[in-house]
Protein backbone atom coordinates (compact mmCIF):
# COMPACT_ATOMS: atom_id res chain seq x y z
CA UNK A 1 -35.13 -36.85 150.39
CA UNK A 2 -33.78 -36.44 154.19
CA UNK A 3 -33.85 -32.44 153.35
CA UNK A 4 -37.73 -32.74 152.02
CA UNK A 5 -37.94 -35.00 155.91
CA UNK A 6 -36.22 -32.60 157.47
CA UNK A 7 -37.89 -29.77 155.98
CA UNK A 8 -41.39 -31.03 156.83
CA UNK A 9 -40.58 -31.54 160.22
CA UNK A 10 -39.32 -28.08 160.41
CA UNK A 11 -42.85 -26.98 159.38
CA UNK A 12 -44.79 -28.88 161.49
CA UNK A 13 -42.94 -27.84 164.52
CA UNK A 14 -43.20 -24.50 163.64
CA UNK A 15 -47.26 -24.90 163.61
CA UNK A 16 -47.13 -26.79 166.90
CA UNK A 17 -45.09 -23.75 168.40
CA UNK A 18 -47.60 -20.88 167.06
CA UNK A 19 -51.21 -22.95 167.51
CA UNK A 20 -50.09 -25.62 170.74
CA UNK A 21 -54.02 -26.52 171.54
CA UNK A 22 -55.32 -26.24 168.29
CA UNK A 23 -54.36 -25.48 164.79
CA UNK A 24 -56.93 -23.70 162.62
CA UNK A 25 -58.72 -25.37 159.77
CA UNK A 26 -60.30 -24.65 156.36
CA UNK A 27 -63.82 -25.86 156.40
CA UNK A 28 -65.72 -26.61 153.35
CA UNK A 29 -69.34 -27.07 153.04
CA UNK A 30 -69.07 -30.59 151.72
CA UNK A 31 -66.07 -31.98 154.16
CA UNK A 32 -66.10 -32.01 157.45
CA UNK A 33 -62.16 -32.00 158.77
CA UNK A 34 -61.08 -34.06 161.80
CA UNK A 35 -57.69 -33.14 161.51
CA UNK A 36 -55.39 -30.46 159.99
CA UNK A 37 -53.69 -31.32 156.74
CA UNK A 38 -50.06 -30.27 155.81
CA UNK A 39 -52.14 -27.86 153.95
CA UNK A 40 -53.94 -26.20 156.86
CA UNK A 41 -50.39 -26.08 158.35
CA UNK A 42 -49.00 -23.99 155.28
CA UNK A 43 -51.50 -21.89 155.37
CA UNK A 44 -51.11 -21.25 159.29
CA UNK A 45 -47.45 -20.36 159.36
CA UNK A 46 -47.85 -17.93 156.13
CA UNK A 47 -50.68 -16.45 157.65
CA UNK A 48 -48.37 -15.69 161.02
CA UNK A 49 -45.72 -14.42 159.02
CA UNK A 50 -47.58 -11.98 156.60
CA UNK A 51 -49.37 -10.50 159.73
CA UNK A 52 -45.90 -10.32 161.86
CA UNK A 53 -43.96 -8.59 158.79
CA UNK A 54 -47.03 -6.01 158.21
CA UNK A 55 -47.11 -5.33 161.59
CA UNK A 56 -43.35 -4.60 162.60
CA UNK A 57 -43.62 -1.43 160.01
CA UNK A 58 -46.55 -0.04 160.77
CA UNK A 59 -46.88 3.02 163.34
CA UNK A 60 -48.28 2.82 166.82
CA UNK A 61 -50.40 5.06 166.29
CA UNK A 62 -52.38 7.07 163.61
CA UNK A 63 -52.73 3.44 161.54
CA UNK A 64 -54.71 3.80 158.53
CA UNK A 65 -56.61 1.04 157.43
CA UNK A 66 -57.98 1.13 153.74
CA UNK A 67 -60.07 -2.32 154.36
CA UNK A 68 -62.16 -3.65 157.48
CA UNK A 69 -59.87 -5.24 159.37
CA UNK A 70 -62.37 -8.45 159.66
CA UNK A 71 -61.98 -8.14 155.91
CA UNK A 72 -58.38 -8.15 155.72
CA UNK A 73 -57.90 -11.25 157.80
CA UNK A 74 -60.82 -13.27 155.71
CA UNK A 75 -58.94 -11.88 152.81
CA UNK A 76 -55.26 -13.09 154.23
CA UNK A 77 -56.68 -16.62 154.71
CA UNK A 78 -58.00 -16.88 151.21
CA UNK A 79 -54.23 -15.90 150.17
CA UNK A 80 -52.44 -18.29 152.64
CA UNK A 81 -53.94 -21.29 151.14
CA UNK A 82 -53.64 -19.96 147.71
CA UNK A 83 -49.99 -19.39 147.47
């Protein structure tokens, strides 16, 4: 249990670090959201890390994009919450 604590902590801090003012939310038509769940959280550190490893490989210059990039990121959120 003080690993699961520990863990969680871990996670939040790490949210706090990348998003200090405010940390993005998913909004549904039928809730409103006040405040970020430890799902919102999740999905806000996997979304930072998928993005940072894709980037660190790809080349300066001549990048070839088979999506929209607007696309990719709508598509990247849809995936952080999901996994």
């Amino acid at each position: 249990m003080p690993c699961l604590f520990g863990l969680f902590s871990l996670v939040v801090w790490m949210a706090q670090r990348l998003h200090p003012q405010t940390l993005p939310l998913q909004a549904s038509g039928w809730h409103a959201k006040e405040e970020a769940t430890f799902s919102d959280v999740l999905a806000a550190i996997r979304g930072h890390l998928w993005s940072a490893r894709n980037n660190t490989h790809s080349p300066e210059i001549d990048r070839t994009i088979l999506i929209p990039a607007d696309l990719w990121r709508q598509v990247q959120q849809v995936l952080a919450y999901a996994a």
